[in-house]
C-alpha atoms as a PDB file:
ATOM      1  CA  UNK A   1      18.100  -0.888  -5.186  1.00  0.00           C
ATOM      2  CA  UNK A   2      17.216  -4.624  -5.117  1.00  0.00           C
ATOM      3  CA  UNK A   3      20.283  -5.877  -6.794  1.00  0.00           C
ATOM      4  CA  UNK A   4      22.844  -4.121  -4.552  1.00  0.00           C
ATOM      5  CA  UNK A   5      22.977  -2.517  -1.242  1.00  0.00           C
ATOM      6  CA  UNK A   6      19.939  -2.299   0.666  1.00  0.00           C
ATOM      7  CA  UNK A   7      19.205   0.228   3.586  1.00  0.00           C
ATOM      8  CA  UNK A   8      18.505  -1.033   6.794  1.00  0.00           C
ATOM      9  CA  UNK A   9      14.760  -1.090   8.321  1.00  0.00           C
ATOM     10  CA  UNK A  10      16.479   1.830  10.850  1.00  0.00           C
ATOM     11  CA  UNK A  11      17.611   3.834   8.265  1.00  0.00           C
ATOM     12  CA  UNK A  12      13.797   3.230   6.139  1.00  0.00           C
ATOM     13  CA  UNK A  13      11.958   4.017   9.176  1.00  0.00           C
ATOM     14  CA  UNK A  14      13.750   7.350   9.948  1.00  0.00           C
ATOM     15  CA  UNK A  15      13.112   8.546   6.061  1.00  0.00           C
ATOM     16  CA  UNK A  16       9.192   7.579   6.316  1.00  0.00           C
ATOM     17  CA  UNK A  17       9.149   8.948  10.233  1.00  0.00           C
ATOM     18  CA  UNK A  18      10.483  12.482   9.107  1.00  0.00           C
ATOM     19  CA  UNK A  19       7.155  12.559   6.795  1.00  0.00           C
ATOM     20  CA  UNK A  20       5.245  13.296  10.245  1.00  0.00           C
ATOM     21  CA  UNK A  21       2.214  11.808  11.163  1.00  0.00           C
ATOM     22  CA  UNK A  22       0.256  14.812  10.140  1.00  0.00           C
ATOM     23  CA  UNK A  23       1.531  14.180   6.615  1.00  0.00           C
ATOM     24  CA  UNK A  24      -0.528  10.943   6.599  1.00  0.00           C
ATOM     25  CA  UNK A  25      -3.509  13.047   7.859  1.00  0.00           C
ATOM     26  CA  UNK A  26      -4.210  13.787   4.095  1.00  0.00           C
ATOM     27  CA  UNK A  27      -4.495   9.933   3.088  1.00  0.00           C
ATOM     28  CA  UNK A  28      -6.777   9.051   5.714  1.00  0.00           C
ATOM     29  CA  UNK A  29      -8.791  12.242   4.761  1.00  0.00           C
ATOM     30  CA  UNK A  30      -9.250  11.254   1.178  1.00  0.00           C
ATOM     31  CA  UNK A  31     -10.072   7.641   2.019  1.00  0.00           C
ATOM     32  CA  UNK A  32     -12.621   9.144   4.377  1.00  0.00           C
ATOM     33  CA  UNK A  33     -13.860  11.841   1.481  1.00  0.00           C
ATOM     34  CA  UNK A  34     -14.128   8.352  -0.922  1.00  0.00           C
ATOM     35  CA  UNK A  35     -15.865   6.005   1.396  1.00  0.00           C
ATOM     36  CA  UNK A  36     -17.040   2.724   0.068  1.00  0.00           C
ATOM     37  CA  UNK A  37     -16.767   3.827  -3.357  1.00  0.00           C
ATOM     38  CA  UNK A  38     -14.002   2.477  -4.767  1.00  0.00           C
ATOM     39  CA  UNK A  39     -13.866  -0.878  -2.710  1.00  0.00           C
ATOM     40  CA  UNK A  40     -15.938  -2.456  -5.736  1.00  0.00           C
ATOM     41  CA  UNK A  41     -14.174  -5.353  -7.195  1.00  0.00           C
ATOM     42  CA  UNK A  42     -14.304  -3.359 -10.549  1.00  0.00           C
ATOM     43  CA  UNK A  43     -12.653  -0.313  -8.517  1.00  0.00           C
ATOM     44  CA  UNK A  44      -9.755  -1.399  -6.250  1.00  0.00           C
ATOM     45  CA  UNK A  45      -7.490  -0.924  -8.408  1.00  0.00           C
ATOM     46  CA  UNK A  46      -8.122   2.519  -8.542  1.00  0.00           C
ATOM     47  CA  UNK A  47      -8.398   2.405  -4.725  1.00  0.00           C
ATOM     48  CA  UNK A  48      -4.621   0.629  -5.049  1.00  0.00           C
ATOM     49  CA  UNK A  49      -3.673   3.996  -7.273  1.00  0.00           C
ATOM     50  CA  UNK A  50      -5.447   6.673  -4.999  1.00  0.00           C
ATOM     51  CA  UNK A  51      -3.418   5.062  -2.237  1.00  0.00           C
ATOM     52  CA  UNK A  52       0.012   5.114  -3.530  1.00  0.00           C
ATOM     53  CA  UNK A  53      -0.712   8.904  -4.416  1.00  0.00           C
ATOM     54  CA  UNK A  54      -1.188   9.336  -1.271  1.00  0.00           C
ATOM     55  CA  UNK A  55       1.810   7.958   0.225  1.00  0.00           C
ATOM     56  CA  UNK A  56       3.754   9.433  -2.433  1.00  0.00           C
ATOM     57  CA  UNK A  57       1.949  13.387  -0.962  1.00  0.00           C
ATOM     58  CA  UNK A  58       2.534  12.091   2.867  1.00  0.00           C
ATOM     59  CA  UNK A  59       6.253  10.945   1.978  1.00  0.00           C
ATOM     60  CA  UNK A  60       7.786  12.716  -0.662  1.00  0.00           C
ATOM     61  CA  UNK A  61       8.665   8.790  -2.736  1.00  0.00           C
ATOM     62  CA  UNK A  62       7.775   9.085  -6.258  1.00  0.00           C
ATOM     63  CA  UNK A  63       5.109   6.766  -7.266  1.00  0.00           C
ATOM     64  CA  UNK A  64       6.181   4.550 -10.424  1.00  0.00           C
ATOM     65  CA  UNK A  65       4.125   1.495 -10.089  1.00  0.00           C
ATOM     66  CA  UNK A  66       6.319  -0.526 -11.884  1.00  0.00           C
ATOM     67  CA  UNK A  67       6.773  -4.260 -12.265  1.00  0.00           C
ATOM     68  CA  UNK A  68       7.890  -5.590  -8.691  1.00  0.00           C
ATOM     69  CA  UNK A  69       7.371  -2.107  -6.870  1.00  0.00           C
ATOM     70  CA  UNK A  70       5.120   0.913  -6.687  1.00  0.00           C
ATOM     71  CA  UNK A  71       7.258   3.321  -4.880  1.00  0.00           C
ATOM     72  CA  UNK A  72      10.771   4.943  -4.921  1.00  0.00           C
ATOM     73  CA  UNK A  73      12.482   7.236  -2.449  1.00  0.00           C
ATOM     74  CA  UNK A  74      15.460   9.100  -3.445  1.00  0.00           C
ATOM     75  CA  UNK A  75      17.921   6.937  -2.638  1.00  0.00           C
ATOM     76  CA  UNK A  76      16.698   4.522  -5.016  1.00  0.00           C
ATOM     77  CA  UNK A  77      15.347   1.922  -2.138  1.00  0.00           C
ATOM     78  CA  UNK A  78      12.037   0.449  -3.394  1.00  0.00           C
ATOM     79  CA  UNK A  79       8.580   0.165  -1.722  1.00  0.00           C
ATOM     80  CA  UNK A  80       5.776  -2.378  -2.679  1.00  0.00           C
ATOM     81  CA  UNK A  81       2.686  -0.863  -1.429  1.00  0.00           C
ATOM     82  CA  UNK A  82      -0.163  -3.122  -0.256  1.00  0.00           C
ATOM     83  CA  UNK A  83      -3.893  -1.778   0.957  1.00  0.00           C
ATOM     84  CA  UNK A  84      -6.695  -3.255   2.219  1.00  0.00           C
ATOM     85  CA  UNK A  85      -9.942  -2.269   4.347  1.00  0.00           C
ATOM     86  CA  UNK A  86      -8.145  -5.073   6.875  1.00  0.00           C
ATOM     87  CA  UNK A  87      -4.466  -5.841   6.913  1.00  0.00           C
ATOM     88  CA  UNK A  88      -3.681  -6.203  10.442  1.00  0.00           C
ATOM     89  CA  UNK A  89      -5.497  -8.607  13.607  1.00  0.00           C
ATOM     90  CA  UNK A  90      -7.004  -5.996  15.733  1.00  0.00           C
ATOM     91  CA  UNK A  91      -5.982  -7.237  19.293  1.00  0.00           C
ATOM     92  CA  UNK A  92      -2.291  -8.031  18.235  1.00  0.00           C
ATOM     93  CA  UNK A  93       0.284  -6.153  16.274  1.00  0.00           C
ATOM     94  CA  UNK A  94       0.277  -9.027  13.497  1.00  0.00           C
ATOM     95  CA  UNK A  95      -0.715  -9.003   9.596  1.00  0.00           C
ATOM     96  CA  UNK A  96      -3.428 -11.329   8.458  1.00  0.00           C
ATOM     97  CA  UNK A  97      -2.275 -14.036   6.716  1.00  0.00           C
ATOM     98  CA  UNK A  98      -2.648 -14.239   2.899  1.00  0.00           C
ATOM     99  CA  UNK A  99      -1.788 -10.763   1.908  1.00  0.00           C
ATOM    100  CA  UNK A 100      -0.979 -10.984  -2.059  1.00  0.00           C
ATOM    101  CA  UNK A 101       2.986 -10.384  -2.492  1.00  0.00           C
ATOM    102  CA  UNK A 102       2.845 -11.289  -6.172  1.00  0.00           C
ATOM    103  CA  UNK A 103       0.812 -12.410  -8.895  1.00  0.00           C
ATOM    104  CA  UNK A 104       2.313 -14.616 -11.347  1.00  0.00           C
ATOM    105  CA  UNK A 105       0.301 -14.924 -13.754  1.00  0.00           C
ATOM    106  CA  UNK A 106       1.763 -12.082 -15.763  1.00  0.00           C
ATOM    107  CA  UNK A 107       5.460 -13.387 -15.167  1.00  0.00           C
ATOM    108  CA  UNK A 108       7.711 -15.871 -16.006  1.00  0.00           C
ATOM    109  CA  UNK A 109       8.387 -18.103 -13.046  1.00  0.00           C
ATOM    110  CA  UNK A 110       9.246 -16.538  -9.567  1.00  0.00           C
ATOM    111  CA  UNK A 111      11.653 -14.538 -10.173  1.00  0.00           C
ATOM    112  CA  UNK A 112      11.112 -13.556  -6.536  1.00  0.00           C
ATOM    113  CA  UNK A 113      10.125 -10.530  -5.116  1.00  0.00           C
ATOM    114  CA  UNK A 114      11.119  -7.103  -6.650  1.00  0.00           C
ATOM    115  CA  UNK A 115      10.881  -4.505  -3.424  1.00  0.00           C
ATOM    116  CA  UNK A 116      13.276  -3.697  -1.101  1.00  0.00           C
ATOM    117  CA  UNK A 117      10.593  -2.832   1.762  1.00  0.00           C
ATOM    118  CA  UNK A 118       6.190  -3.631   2.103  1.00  0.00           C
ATOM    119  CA  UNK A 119       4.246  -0.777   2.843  1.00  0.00           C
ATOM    120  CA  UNK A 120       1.258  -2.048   4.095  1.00  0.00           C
ATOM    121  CA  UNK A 121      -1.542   0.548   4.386  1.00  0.00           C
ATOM    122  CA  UNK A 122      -4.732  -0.216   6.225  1.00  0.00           C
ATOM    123  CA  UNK A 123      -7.781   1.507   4.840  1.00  0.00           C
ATOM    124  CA  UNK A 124     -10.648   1.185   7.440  1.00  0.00           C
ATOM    125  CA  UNK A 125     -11.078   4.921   8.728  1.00  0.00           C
ATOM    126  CA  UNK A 126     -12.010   3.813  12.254  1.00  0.00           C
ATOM    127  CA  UNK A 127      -8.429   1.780  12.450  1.00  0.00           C
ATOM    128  CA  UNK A 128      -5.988   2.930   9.782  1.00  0.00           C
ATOM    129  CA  UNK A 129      -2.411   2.399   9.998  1.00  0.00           C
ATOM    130  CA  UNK A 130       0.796   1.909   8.229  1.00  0.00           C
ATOM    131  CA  UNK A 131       3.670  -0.603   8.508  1.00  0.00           C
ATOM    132  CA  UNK A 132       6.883  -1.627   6.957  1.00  0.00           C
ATOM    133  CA  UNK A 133       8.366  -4.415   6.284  1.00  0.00           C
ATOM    134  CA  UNK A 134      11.742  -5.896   5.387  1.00  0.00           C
ATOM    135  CA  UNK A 135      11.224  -8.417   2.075  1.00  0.00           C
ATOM    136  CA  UNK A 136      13.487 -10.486   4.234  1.00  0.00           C
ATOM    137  CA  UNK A 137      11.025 -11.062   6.271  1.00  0.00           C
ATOM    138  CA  UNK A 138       8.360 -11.489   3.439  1.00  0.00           C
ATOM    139  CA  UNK A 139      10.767 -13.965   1.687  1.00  0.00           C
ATOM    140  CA  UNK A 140      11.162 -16.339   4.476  1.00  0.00           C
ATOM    141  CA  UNK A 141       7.001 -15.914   5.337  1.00  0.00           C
ATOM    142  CA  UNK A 142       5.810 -16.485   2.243  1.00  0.00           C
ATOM    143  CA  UNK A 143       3.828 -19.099   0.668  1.00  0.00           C
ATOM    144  CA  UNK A 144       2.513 -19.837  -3.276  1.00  0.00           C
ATOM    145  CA  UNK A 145      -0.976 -20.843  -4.329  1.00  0.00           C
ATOM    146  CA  UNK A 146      -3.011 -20.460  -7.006  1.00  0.00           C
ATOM    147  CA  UNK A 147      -0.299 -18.210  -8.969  1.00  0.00           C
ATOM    148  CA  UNK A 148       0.469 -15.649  -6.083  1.00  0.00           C
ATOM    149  CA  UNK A 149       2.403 -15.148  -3.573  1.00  0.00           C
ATOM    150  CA  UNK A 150       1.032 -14.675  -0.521  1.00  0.00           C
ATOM    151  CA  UNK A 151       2.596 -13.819   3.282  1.00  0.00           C
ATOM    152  CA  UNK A 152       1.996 -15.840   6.358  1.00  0.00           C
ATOM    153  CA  UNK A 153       0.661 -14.080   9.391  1.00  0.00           C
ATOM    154  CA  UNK A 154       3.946 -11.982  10.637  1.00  0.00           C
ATOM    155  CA  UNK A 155       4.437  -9.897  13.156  1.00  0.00           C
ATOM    156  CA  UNK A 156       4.915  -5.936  12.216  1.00  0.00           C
ATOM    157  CA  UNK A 157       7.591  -4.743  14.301  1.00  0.00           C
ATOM    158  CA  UNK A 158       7.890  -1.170  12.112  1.00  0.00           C
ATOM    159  CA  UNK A 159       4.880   1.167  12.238  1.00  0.00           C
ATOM    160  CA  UNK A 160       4.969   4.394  10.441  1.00  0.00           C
ATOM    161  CA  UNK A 161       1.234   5.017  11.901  1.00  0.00           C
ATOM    162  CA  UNK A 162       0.228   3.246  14.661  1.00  0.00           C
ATOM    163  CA  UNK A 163      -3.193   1.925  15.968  1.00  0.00           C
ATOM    164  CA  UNK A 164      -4.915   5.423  17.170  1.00  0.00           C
ATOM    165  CA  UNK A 165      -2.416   7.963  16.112  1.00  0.00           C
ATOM    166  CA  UNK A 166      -4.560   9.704  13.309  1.00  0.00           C
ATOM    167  CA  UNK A 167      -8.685   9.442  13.529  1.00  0.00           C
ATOM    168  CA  UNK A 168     -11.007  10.914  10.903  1.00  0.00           C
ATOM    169  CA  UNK A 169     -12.029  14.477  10.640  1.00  0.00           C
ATOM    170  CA  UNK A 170     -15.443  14.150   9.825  1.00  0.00           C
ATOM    171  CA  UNK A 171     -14.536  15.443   6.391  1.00  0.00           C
ATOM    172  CA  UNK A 172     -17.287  16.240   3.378  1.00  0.00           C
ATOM    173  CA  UNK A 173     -17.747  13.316   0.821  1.00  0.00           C
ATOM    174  CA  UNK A 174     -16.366  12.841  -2.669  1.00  0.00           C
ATOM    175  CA  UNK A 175     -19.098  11.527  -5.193  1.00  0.00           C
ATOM    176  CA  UNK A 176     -17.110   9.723  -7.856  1.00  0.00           C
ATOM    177  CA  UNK A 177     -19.274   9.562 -10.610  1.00  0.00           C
ATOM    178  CA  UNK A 178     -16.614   7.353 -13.089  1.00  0.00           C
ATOM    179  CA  UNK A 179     -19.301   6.224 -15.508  1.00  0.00           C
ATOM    180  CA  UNK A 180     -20.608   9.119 -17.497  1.00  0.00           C
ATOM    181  CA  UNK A 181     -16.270   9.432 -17.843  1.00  0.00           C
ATOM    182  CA  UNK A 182     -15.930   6.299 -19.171  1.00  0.00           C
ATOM    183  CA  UNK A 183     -18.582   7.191 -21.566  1.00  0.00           C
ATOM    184  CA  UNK A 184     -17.171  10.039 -22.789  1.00  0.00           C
ATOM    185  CA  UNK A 185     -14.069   8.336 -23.688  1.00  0.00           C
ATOM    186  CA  UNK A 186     -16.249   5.276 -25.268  1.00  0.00           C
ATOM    187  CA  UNK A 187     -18.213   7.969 -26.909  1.00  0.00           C
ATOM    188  CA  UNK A 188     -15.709  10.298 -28.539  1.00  0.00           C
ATOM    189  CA  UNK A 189     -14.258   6.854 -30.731  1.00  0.00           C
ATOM    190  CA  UNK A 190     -18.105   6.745 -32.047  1.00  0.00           C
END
């Protein structure tokens, strides 16, 4: 939807709003069921893909994690979804500065951003939350270095979860044992 019309942050919010809060209860469940375990250097991308799963279960967008985006809804508007354990300042509604819009090292110049809307998705159990954000706003707060594209401190004017809406359930842990997989796969080329 990038090239043509794009929705306004009203219209975005209402779509992600109707998912309910207690649609996001299941992401902050299974981030609580993981723990630590995939925050790993080795593992965050798989953290990155458990995520986006996750939003695509709370909100009904199809997951595609394609080049520029991760997410679709079904009106074709497209959402680049970032996590981390610590996105946002925790005494003012602000992201942290640096947040990685791009990498490109994989691309041929900037050929600029490729979302319609940033889903940012903060993973610490004790203070999760969820904000969008207009790539307007991400295109005139951004800032290259070292082949990204990072975003300035900004403030987050659109939250889909808010600071204390959902808390953790004291659910059971998930032991990811990924090893003796990756094994397997190694071992049934040998």
């Amino acid at each position: 939807m990038t090239q043509g019309y794009t929705p306004s942050i009203i219209y975005v919010m209402k779509k992600i709003i109707e998912s309910k809060p207690e649609k996001w209860q299941c992401m902050l469940d299974t981030i609580e069921a993981v723990g630590d375990q995939l925050n790993k250097p080795t593992y965050r991308f798989l953290k990155g893909e458990l995520v986006c799963c996750a939003v695509e279960e709370a909100t009904g967008m199809e997951y595609v994690d394609e080049v520029g985006y991760d997410l679709i809804d079904s009106d074709g508007t497209t959402y680049e979804c970032r996590s981390m354990t610590s996105l946002f300042y925790k005494t003012k509604d602000c992201t942290k500065k640096g947040i990685v819009l791009k990498n490109m090292f994989s691309t041929v110049g900037n050929a600029g951003l490729g979302f319609d809307y940033l889903l940012l998705v903060q993973t610490d159990i004790n203070d999760f939350r969820v904000a969008v954000i207009d790539r307007s706003v991400c295109d005139s707060n951004s800032y290259q270095i070292d082949g990204q594209v990072r975003l300035d401190s900004v403030p987050v004017e659109h939250w889909v979860i808010s600071k204390g809406e959902l808390s953790t359930r004291n659910v059971d842990s998930i032991k990811l044992d990924l090893k003796p997989a990756f094994v397997k796969i190694v071992q049934s080329f040998s």
